[in-house]
C-alpha atoms as a PDB file:
ATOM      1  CA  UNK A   1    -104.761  11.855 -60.372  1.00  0.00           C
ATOM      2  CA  UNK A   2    -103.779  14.904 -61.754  1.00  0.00           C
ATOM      3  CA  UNK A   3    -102.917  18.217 -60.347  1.00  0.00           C
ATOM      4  CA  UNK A   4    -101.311  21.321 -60.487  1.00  0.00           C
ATOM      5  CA  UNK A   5     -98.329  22.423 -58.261  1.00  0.00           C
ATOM      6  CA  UNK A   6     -98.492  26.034 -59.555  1.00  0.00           C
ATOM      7  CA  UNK A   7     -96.601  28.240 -56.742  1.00  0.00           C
ATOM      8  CA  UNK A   8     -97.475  32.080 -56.603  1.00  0.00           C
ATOM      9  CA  UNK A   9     -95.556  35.318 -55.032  1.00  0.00           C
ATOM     10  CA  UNK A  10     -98.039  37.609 -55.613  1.00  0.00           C
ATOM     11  CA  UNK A  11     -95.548  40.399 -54.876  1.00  0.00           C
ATOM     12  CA  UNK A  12     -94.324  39.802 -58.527  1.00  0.00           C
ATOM     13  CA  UNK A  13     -91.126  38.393 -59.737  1.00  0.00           C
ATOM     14  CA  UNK A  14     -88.357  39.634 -58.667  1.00  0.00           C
ATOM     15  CA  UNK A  15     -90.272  40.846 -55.098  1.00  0.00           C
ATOM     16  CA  UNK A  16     -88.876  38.395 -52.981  1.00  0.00           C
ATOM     17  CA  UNK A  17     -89.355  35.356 -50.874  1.00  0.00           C
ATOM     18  CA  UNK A  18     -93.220  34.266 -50.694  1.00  0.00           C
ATOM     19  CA  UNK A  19     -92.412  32.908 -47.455  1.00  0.00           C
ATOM     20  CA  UNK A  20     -92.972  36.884 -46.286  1.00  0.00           C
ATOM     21  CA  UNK A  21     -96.579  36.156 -47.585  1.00  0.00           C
ATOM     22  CA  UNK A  22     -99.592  36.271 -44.728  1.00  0.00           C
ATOM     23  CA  UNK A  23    -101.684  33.707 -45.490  1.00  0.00           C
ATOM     24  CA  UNK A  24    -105.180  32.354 -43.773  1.00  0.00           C
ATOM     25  CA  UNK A  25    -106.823  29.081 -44.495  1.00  0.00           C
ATOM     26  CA  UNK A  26    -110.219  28.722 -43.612  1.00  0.00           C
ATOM     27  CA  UNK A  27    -109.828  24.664 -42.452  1.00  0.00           C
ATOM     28  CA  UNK A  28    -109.515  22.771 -39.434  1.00  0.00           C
ATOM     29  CA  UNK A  29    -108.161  19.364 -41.068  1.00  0.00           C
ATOM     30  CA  UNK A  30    -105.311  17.908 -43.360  1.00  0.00           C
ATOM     31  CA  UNK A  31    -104.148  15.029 -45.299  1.00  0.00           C
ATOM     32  CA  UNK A  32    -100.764  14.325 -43.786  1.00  0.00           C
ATOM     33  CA  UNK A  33     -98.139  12.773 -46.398  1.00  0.00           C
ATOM     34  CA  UNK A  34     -95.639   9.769 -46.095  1.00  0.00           C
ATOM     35  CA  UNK A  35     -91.380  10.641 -46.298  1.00  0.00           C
ATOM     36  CA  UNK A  36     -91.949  10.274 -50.250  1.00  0.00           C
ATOM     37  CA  UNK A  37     -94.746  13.210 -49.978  1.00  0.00           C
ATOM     38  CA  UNK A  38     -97.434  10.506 -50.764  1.00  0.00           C
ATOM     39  CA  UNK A  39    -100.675  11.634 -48.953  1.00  0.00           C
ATOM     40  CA  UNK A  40    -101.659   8.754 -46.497  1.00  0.00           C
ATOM     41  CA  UNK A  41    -105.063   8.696 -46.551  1.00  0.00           C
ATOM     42  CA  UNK A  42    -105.587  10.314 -42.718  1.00  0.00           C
ATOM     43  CA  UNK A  43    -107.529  13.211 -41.820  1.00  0.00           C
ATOM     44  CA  UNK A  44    -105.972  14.853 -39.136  1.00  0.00           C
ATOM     45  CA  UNK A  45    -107.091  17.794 -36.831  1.00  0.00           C
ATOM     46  CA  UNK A  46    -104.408  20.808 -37.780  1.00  0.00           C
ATOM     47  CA  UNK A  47    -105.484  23.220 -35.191  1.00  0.00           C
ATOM     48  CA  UNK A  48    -102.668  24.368 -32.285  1.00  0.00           C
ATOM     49  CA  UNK A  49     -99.996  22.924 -35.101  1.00  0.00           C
ATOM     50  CA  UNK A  50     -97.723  24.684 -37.067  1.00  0.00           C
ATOM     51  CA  UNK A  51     -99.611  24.059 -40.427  1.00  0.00           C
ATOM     52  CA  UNK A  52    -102.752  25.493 -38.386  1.00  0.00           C
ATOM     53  CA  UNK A  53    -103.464  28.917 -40.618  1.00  0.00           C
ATOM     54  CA  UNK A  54    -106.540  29.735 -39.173  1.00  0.00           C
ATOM     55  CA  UNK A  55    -105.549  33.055 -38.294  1.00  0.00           C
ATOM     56  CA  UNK A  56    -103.403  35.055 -40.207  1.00  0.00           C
ATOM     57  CA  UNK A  57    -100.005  33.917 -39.912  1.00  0.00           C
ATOM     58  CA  UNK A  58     -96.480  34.664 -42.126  1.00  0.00           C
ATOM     59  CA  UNK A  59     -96.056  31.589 -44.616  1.00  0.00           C
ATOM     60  CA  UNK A  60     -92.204  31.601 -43.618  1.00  0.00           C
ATOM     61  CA  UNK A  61     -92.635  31.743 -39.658  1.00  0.00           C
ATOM     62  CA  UNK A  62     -94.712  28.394 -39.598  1.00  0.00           C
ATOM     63  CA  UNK A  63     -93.173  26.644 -42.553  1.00  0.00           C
ATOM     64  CA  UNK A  64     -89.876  25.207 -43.590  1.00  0.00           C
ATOM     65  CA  UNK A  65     -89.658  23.845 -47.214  1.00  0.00           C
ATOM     66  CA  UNK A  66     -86.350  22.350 -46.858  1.00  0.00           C
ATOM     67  CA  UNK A  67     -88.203  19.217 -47.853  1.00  0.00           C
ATOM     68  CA  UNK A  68     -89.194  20.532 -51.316  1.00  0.00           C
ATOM     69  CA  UNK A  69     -85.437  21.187 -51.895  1.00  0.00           C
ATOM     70  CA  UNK A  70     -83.695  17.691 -51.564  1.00  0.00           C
END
């Protein structure tokens, strides 16, 4: 499958972090992935856990992407 794994700051380059971007997503499920970030397959319930963006909510406070950085 192919996709894109575009990220955006829409403050610009040079702005800053986007982790000081608020950010609401309009879902109540997620695909969770495996340790190699390979999506297994489950649909999960995200509400009352950190990925749970159904209110407005700083991408930073919620979200650590130390994983992205190994």
């Amino acid at each position: 499958m192919l996709t894109n794994h575009a990220y955006w700051n829409l403050g610009g380059e040079g702005s800053g972090s986007a982790l000081d971007h608020q950010l609401t997503i309009n879902s109540d499920f997620f695909v969770p992935v495996n340790a190699e970030a390979i999506p297994t397959g489950e649909i999960l319930n995200c509400r009352n856990k950190v990925i749970d963006f159904s209110s407005p909510a700083l991408v930073g406070e919620r979200l650590s992407f130390s994983f992205w950085l190994r």
